[in-house]
Protein backbone atom coordinates (compact mmCIF):
# COMPACT_ATOMS: atom_id res chain seq x y z
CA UNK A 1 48.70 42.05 19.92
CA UNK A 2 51.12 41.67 17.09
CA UNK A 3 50.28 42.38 13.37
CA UNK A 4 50.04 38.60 12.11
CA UNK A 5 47.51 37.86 15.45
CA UNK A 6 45.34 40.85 14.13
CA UNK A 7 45.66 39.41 10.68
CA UNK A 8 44.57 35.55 11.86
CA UNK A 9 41.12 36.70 13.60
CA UNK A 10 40.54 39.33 10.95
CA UNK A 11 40.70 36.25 8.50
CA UNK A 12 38.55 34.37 11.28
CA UNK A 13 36.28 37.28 11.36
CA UNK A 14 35.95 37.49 7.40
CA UNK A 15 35.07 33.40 7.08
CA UNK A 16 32.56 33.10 10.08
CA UNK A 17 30.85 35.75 8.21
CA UNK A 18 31.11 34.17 4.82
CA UNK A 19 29.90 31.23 6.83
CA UNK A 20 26.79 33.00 8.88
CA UNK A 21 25.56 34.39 5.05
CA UNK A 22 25.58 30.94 3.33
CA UNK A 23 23.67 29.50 6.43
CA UNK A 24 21.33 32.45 6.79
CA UNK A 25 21.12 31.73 2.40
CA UNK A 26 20.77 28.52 2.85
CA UNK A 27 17.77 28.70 5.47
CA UNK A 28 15.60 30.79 3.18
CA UNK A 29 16.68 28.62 0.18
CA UNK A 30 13.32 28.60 -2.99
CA UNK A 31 12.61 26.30 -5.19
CA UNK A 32 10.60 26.75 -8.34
CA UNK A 33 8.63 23.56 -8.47
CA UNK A 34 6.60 22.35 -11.28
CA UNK A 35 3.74 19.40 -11.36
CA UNK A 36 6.05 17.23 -13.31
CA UNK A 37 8.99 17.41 -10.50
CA UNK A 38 6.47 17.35 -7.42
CA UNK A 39 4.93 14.00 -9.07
CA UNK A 40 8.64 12.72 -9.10
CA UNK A 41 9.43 13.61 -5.81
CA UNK A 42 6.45 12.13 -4.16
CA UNK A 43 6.96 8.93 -5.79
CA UNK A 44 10.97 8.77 -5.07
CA UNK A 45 10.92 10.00 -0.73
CA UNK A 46 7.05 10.50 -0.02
CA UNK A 47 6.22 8.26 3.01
CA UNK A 48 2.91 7.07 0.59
CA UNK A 49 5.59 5.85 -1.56
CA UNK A 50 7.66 4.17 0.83
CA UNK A 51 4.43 2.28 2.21
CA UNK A 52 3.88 1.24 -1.51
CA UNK A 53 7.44 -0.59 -2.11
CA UNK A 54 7.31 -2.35 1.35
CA UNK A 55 3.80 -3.75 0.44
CA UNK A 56 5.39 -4.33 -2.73
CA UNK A 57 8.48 -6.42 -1.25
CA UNK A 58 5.96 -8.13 1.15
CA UNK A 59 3.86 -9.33 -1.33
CA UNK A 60 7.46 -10.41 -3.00
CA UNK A 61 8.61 -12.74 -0.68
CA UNK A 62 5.62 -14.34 0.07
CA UNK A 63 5.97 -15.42 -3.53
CA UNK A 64 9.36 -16.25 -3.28
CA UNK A 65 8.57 -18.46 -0.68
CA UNK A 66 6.12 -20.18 -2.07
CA UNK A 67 8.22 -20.75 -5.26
CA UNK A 68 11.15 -21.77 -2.28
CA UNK A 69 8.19 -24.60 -1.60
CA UNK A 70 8.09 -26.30 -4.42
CA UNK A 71 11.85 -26.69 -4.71
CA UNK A 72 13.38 -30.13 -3.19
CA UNK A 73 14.44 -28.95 0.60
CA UNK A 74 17.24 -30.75 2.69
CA UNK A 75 17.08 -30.37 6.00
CA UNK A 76 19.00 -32.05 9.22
CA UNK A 77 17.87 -33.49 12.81
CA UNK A 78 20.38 -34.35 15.08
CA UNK A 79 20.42 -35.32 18.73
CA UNK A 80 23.95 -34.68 20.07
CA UNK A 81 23.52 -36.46 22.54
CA UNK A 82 21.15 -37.53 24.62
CA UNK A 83 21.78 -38.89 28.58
CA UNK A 84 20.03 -41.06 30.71
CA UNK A 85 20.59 -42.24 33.85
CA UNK A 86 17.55 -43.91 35.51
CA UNK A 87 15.27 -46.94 36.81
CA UNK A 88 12.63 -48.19 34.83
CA UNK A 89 10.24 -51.02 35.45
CA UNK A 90 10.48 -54.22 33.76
CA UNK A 91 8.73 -57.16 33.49
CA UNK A 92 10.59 -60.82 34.48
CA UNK A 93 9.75 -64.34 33.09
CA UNK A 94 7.60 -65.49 35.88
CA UNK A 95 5.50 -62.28 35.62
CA UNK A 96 6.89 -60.46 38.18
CA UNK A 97 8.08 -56.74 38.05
CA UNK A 98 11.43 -55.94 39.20
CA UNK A 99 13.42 -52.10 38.60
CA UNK A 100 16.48 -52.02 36.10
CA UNK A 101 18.55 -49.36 36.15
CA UNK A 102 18.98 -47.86 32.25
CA UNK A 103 22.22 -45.79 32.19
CA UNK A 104 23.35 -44.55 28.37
CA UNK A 105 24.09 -42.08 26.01
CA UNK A 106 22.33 -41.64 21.98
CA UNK A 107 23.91 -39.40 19.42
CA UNK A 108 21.31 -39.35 15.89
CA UNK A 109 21.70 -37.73 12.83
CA UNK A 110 19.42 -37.44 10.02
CA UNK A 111 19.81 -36.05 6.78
CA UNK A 112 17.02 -35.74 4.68
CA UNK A 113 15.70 -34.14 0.76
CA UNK A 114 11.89 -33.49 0.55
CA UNK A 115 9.85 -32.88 -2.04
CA UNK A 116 6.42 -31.48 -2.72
CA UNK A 117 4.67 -33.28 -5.64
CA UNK A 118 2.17 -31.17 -7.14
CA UNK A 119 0.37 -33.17 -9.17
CA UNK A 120 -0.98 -35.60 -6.31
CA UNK A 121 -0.65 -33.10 -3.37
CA UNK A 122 2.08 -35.63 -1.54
CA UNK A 123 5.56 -35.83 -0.45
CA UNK A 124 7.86 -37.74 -1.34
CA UNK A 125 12.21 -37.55 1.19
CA UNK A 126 14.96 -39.24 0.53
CA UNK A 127 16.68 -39.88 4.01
CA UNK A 128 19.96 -41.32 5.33
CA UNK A 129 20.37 -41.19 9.19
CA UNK A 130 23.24 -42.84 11.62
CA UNK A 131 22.48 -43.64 15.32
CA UNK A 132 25.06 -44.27 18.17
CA UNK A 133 23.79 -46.19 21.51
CA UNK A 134 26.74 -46.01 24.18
CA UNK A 135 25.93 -48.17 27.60
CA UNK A 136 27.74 -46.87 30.26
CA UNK A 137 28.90 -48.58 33.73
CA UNK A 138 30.26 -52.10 33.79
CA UNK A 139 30.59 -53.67 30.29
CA UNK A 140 30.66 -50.39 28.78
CA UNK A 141 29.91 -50.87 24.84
CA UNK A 142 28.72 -48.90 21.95
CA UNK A 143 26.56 -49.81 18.78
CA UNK A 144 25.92 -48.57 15.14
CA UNK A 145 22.42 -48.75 13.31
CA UNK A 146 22.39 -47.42 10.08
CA UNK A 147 20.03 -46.14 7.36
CA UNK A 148 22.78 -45.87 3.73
CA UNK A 149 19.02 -44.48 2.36
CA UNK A 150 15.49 -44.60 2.57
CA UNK A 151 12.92 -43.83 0.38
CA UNK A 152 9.55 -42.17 2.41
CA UNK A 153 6.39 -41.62 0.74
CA UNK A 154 2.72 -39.82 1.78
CA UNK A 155 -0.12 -39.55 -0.14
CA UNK A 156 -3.59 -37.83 0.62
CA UNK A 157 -5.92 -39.95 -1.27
CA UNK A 158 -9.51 -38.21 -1.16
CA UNK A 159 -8.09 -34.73 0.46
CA UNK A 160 -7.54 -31.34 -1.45
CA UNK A 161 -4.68 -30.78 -3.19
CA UNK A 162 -3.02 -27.90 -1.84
CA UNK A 163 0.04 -27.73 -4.13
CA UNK A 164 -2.21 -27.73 -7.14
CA UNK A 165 -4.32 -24.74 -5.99
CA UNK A 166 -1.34 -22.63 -4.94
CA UNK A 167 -0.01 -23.04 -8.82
CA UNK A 168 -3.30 -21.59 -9.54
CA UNK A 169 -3.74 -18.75 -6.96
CA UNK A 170 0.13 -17.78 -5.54
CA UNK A 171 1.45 -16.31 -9.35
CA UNK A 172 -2.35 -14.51 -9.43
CA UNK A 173 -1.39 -13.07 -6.44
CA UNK A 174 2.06 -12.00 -7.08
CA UNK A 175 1.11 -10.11 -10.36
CA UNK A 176 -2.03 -8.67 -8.53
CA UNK A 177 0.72 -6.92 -6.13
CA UNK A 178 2.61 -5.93 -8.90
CA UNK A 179 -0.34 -4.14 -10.49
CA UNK A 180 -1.81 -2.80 -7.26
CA UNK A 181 1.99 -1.25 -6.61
CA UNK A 182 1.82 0.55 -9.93
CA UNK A 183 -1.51 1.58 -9.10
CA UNK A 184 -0.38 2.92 -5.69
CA UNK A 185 2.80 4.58 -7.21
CA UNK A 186 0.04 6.76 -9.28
CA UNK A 187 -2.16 7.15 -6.25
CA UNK A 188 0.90 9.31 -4.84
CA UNK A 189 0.95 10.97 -7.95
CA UNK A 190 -2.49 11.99 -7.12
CA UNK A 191 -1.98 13.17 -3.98
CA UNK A 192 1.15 14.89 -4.78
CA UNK A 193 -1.20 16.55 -7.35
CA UNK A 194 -3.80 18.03 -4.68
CA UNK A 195 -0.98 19.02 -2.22
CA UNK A 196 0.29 21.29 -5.33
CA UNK A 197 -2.66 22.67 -6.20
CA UNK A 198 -3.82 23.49 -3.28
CA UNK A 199 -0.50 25.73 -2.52
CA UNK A 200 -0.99 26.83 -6.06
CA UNK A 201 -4.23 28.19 -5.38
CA UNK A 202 -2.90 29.53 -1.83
CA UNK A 203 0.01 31.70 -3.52
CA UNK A 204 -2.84 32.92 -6.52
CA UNK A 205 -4.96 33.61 -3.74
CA UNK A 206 -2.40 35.89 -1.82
CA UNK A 207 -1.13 37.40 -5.10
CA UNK A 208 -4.56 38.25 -5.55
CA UNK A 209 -4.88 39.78 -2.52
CA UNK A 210 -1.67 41.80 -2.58
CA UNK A 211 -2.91 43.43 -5.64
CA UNK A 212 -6.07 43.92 -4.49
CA UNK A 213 -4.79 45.64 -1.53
CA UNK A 214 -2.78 47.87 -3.57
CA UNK A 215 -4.85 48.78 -6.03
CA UNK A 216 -7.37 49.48 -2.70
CA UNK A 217 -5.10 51.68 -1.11
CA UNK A 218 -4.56 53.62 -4.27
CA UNK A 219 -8.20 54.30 -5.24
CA UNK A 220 -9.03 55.07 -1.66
CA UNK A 221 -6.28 58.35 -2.04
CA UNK A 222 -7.98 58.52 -5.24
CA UNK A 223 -11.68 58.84 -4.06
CA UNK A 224 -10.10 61.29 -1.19
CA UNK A 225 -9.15 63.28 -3.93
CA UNK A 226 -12.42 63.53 -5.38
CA UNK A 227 -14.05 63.82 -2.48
CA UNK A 228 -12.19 67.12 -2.03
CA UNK A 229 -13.95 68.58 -5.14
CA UNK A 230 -16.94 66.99 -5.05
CA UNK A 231 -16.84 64.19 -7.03
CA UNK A 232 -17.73 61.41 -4.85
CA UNK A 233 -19.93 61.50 -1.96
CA UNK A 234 -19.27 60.80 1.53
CA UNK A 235 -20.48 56.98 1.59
CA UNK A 236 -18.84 56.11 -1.52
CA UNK A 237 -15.46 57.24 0.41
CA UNK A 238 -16.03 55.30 3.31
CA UNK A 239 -16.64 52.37 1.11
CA UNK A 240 -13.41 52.88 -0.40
CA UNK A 241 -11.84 52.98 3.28
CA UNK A 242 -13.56 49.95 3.98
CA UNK A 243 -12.70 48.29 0.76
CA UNK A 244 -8.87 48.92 1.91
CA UNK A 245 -8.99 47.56 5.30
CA UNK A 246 -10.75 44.63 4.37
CA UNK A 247 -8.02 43.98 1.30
CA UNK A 248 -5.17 44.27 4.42
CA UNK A 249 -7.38 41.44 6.53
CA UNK A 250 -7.09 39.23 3.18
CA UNK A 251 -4.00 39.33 3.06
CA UNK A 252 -3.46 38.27 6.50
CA UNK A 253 -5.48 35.07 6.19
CA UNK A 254 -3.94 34.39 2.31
CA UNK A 255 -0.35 34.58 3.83
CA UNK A 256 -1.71 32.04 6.24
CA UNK A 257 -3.00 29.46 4.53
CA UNK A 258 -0.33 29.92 1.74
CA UNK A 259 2.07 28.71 5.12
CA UNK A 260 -0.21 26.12 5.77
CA UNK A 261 -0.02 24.54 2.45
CA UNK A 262 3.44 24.95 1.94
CA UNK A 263 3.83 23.44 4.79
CA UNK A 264 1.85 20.35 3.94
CA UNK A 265 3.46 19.90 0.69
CA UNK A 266 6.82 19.58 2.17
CA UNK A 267 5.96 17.66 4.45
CA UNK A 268 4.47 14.87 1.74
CA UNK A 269 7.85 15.34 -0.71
CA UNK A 270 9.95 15.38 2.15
CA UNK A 271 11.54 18.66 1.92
CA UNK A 272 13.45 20.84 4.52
CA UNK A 273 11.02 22.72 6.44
CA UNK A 274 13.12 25.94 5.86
CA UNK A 275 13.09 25.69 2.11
CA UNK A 276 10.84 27.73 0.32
CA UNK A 277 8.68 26.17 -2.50
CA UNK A 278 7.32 28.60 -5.69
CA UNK A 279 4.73 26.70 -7.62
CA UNK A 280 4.69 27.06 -11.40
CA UNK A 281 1.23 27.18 -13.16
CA UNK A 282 0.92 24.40 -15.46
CA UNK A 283 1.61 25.79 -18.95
CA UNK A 284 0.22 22.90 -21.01
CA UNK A 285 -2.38 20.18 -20.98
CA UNK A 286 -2.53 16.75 -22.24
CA UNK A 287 -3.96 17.36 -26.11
CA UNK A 288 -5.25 13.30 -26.45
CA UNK A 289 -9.05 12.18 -25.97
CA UNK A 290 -10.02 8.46 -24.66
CA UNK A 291 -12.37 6.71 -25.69
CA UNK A 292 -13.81 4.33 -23.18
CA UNK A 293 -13.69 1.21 -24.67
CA UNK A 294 -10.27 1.29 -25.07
CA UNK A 295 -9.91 2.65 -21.67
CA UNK A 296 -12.08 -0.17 -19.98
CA UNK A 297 -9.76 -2.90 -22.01
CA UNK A 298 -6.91 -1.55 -21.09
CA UNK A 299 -8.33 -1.44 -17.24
CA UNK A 300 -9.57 -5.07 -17.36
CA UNK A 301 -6.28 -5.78 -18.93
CA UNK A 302 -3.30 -4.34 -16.49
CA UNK A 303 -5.92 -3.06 -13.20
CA UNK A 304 -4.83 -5.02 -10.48
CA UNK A 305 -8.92 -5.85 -9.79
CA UNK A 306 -9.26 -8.31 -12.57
CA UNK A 307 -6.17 -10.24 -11.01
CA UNK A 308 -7.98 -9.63 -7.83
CA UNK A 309 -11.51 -11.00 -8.93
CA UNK A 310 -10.28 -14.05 -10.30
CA UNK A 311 -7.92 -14.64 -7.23
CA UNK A 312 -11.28 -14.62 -5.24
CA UNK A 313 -13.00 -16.94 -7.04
CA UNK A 314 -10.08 -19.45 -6.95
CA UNK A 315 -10.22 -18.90 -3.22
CA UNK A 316 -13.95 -19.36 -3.00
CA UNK A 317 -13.39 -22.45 -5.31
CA UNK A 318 -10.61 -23.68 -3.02
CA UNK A 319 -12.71 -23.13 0.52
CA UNK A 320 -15.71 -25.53 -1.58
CA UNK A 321 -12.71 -28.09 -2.59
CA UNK A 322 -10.98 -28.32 1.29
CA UNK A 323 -14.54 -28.26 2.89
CA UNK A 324 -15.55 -31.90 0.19
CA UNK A 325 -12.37 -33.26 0.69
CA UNK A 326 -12.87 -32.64 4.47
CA UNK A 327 -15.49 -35.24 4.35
CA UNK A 328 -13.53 -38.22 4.11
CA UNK A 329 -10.20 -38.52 4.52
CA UNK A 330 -7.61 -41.60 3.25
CA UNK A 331 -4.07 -40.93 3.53
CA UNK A 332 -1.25 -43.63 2.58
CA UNK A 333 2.08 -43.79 3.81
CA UNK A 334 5.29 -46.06 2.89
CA UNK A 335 9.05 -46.56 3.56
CA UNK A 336 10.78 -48.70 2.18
CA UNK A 337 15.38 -48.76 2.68
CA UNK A 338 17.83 -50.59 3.89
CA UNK A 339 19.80 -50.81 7.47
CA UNK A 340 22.50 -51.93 9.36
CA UNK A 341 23.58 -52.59 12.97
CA UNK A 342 26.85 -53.60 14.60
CA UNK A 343 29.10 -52.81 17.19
CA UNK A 344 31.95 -51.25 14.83
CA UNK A 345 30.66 -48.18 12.47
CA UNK A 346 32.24 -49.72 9.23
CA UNK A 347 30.36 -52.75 9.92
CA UNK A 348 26.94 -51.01 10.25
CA UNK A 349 26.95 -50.70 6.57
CA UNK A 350 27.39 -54.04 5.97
CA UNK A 351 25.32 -57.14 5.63
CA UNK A 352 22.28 -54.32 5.22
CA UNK A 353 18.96 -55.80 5.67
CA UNK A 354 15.65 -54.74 3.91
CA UNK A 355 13.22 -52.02 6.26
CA UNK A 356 9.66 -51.31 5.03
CA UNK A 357 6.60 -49.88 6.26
CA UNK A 358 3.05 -49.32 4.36
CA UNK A 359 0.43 -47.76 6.36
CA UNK A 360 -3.11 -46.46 5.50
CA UNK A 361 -4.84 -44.38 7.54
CA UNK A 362 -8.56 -44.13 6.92
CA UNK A 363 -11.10 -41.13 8.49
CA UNK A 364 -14.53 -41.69 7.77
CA UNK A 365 -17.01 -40.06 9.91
CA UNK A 366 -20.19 -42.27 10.38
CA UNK A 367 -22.33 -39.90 12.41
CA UNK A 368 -21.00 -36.36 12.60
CA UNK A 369 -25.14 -35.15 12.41
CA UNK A 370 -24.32 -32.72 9.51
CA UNK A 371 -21.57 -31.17 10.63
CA UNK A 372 -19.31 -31.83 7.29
CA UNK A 373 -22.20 -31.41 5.48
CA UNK A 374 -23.34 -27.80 6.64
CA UNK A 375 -19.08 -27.16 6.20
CA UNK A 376 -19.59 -27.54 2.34
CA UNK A 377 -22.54 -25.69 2.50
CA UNK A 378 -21.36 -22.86 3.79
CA UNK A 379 -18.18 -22.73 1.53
CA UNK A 380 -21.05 -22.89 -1.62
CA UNK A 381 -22.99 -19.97 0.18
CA UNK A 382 -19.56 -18.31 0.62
CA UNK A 383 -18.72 -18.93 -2.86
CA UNK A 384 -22.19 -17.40 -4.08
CA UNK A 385 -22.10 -14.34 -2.32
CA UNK A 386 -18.56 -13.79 -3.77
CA UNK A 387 -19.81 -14.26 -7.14
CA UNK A 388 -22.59 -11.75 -6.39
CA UNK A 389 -20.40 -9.31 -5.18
CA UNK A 390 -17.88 -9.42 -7.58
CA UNK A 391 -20.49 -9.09 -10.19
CA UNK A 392 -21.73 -5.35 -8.44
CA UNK A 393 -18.23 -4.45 -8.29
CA UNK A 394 -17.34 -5.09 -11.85
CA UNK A 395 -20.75 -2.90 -12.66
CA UNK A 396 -19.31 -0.23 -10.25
CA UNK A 397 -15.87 -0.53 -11.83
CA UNK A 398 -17.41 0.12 -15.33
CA UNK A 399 -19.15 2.70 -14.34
CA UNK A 400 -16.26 4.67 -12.48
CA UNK A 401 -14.55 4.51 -15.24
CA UNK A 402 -17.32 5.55 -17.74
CA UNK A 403 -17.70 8.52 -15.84
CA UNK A 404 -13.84 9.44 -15.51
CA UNK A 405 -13.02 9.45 -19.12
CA UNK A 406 -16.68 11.58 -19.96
CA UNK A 407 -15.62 14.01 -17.51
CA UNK A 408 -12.03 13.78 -18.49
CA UNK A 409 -13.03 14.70 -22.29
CA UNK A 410 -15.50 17.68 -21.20
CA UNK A 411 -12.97 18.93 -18.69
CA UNK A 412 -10.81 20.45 -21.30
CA UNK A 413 -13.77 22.40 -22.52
CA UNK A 414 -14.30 23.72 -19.44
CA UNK A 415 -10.53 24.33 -19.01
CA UNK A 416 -10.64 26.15 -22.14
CA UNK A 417 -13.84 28.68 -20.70
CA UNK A 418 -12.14 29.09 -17.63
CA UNK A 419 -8.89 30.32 -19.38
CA UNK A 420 -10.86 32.44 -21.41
CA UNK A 421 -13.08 34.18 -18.35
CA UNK A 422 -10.15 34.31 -16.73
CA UNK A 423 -8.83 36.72 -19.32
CA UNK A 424 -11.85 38.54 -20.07
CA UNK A 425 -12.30 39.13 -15.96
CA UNK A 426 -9.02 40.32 -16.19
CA UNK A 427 -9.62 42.99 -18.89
CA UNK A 428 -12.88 44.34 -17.65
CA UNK A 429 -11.01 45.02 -14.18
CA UNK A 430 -8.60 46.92 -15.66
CA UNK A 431 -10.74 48.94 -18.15
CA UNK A 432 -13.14 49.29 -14.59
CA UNK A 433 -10.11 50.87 -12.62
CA UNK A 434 -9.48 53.36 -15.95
CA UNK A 435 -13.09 53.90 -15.66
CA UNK A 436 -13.49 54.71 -11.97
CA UNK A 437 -10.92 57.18 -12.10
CA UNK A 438 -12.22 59.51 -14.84
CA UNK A 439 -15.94 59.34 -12.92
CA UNK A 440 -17.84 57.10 -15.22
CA UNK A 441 -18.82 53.87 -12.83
CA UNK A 442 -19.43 53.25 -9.64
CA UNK A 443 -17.35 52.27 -6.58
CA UNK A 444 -20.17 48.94 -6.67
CA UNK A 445 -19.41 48.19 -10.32
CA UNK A 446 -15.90 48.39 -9.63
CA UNK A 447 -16.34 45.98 -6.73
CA UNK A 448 -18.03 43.53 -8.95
CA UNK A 449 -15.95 43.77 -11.41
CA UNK A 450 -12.68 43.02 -9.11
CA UNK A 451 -14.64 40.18 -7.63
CA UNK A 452 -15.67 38.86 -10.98
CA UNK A 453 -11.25 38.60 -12.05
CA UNK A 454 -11.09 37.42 -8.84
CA UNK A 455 -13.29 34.14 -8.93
CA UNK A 456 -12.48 33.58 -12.71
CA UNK A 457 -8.78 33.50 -12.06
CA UNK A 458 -9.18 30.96 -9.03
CA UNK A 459 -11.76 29.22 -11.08
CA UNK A 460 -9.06 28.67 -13.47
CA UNK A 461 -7.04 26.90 -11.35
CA UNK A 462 -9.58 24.81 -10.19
CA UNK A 463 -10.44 23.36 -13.36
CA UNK A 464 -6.79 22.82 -14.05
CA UNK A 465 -6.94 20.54 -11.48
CA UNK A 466 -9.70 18.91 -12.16
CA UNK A 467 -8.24 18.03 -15.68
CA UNK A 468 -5.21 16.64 -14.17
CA UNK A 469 -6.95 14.72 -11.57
CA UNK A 470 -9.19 13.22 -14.30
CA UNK A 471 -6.20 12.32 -16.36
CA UNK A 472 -4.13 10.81 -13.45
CA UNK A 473 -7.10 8.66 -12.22
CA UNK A 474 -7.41 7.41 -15.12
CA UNK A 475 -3.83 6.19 -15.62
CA UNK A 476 -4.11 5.09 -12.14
CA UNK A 477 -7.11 2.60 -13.44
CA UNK A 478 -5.76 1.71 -16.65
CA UNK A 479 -2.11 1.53 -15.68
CA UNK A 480 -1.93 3.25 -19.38
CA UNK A 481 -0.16 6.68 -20.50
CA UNK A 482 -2.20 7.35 -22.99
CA UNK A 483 0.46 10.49 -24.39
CA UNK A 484 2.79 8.11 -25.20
CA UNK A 485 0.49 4.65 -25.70
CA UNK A 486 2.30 2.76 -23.20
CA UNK A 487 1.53 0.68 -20.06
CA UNK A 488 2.68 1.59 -17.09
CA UNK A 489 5.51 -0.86 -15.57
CA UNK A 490 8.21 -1.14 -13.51
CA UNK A 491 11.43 -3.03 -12.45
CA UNK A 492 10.21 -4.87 -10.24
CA UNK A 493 13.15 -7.28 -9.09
CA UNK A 494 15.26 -3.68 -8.96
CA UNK A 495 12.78 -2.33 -6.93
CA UNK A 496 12.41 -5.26 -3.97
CA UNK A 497 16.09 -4.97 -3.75
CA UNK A 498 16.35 -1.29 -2.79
């Protein structure tokens, strides 16, 4: 092998393992991740999130369409064409019946612009339509009728008017969905708020345990030592060995569940399953206090269940409306235009003659033994119950939020004596260890004491969630940031069209 082959899979050699090491880096990539960025990822690629905009967008186009309905609509009906060849019976001068064959072939077209009207509940088209009649066989011949335009209208006389009550509940709707997305968005925010705390606690927990197995392993030498001059008795040895081995089994299960959580977290933000995530300890805290009067007007205000309430009394309102109107029914229909018929198409639209129709329909029931009657009944009951249980659920709603902004405004007491046990736990440990090794406690006081840092530092944690869960639920109620005194919005047209 010549020099410059020996220099072209050295190179080789040299990239593959430049490549190998940045894979092998790249599969054991960490991330330091703080509440602030996991809240941002969860509500940009969480799957939560994703369910959120496409209930969003749903809830979008239903209202486009409905706006689509109230917009004049032109539509076209064609047949192109039509054939028939067959006999048909037919009915001669002297009364007798005698077959006729019918062989010929229709085109139609129709052309039409409709229009809702909203403030009667009818419709009112504008048409113009051209039909084409070929006969076929012997004395083959074609013919023209035309429509130049037609004016058609209908008209519900005693029945609901639809159009009307979807102006009153459709926009409700649409900015119920809009307030119900925010409210989801900050629902994600909550759970991306447990998911991180929960691996917070996990990687306390095991750094806790790691220290608690070393400091273990070096008082047990320690209480050997003693033990060799008489300082500590046999039992208070072996509790020191047992102290050690049950630090090692801690361990174990802390490195465990620290997996587990990691594991669920990036599974909610959507991360790589080979990429590390480090937690960081939230430094700082919200400094504000609510008070709940502004926090239940600014829930009543922007919560997506005042929109909803008042959607379902419209509803229940409509249901009493459709179920009256139900009772009788009068509708009216007329068309009134012009036409034309020839043999020649130009001529069709000539010498037009006048084409109107008026027709009222009438359904009045006469003896329907109740049965319209008990219909509008049950829409009242309906409507009653609705009141009565939007009336518990406003109470509850009240109330839920009473109780979130109290224990909001005491949790950052209790933040405050956690932080400070916390500290103090951690102190007393210490001094304990110095203590322990010059004789003067016990290896039970020094047990107690490492359990006592132990639960005050997870306790800590816990009530630093508990803070931000309080804060977050109530933002999620309010749809108010009450750091920086705004509502909570969003770009909604951007958003449908992601």
């Amino acid at each position: 092998m010549n020099k410059a082959m020996k220099s072209i899979f050295r190179f080789l050699w040299i990239v593959g393992l430049l490549c190998a090491s940045a894979f092998a880096s790249a599969q054991n990539d960490t991330i330091r991740l703080s509440l602030n960025e996991a809240i941002r990822l969860a509500q940009l690629q969480s799957v939560d999130a994703a369910v959120a905009l496409n209930e969003l967008k749903t809830a979008y186009w239903e209202y486009r369409t409905y706006q689509a309905d109230r917009l004049p609509e032109v539509n076209f009906t064609g047949v192109l064409p039509s054939y028939n060849k067959n006999y048909s019976r037919y009915q001669q001068a002297d009364g007798a019946y005698t077959y006729i064959q019918n062989n010929w072939m229709r085109w139609n077209g129709n052309i039409s612009i409709d229009q809702n009207i909203a403030l009667t509940g009818g419709k009112i088209s504008l048409n113009s339509s051209l039909d084409l009649t070929r006969q076929l066989g012997r004395g083959a011949s074609n013919e023209f009728m035309s429509i130049p335009l037609g004016i058609t209208w209908t008209q519900p006389i005693f029945g609901v008017n639809d159009q009307k009550w979807k102006q009153r509940i459709e926009p409700l709707r649409y900015r119920e969905a809009k307030a119900a997305y925010v409210e989801n968005t900050e629902g994600v925010a909550l759970a991306a708020i447990a998911s991180f705390f929960q691996l917070l606690y996990a990687r306390e927990n095991l750094n806790i345990a790691l220290q608690n197995r070393e400091q273990a392993d070096r008082l047990y030498e320690i209480a050997l030592a003693k033990r060799k001059i008489g300082y500590l008795s046999e039992g208070e040895v072996m509790q020191m060995e047992f102290s050690a081995l049950q630090a090692k089994g801690f361990v174990t299960e802390a490195q465990s569940s620290l997996n587990a959580c990691m594991f669920q977290l990036r599974s909610f933000l959507a991360l790589d399953e080979q990429t590390a995530v480090e937690p960081l300890l939230p430094e700082s805290k919200p400094t504000v206090r609510i008070a709940y009067l502004e926090a239940l007007e600014k829930a009543q205000e922007n919560n997506s269940f005042a929109k909803n309430i008042l959607r379902r009394q419209l509803e229940a309102e409509y249901e009493v409306a459709s179920a009256k109107g139900n009772q009788r029914s009068i509708n009216l229909f007329a068309s009134v235009g012009y036409t034309g018929k020839d043999y020649a198409l130009d001529a069709a639209y000539k010498q037009l003659k006048g084409n109107q129709t008026v027709e009222i329909g009438l359904s009045i029931p006469l003896l329907d033994w109740g049965k319209r009657k008990g219909k509008v009944k049950v829409a009242e009951s309906n409507r009653e119950v609705v009141r009565s249980k939007i009336r518990q659920e406003q109470m509850n709603f009240n109330q839920n939020i009473f109780l979130l902004v109290e224990n909001f405004n005491n949790q950052a007491g209790q933040l405050e004596i956690a932080g400070q046990a916390d500290r103090i736990a951690e102190k007393r440990y210490r001094i304990s260890i110095e203590t322990f090794v010059i004789g003067k406690i016990s290896v039970l006081d020094l047990n107690d004491a490492r359990n006592s840092k132990d639960e005050a530092r997870l306790k800590h944690i816990q009530e630093l969630y508990k803070y931000w869960t309080y804060y977050y639920n109530i933002r999620s109620l309010t749809l108010y940031d009450f750091l920086t005194e705004t509502n909570l919005d969003a770009e909604f047209e951007a958003i449908v069209r992601r």
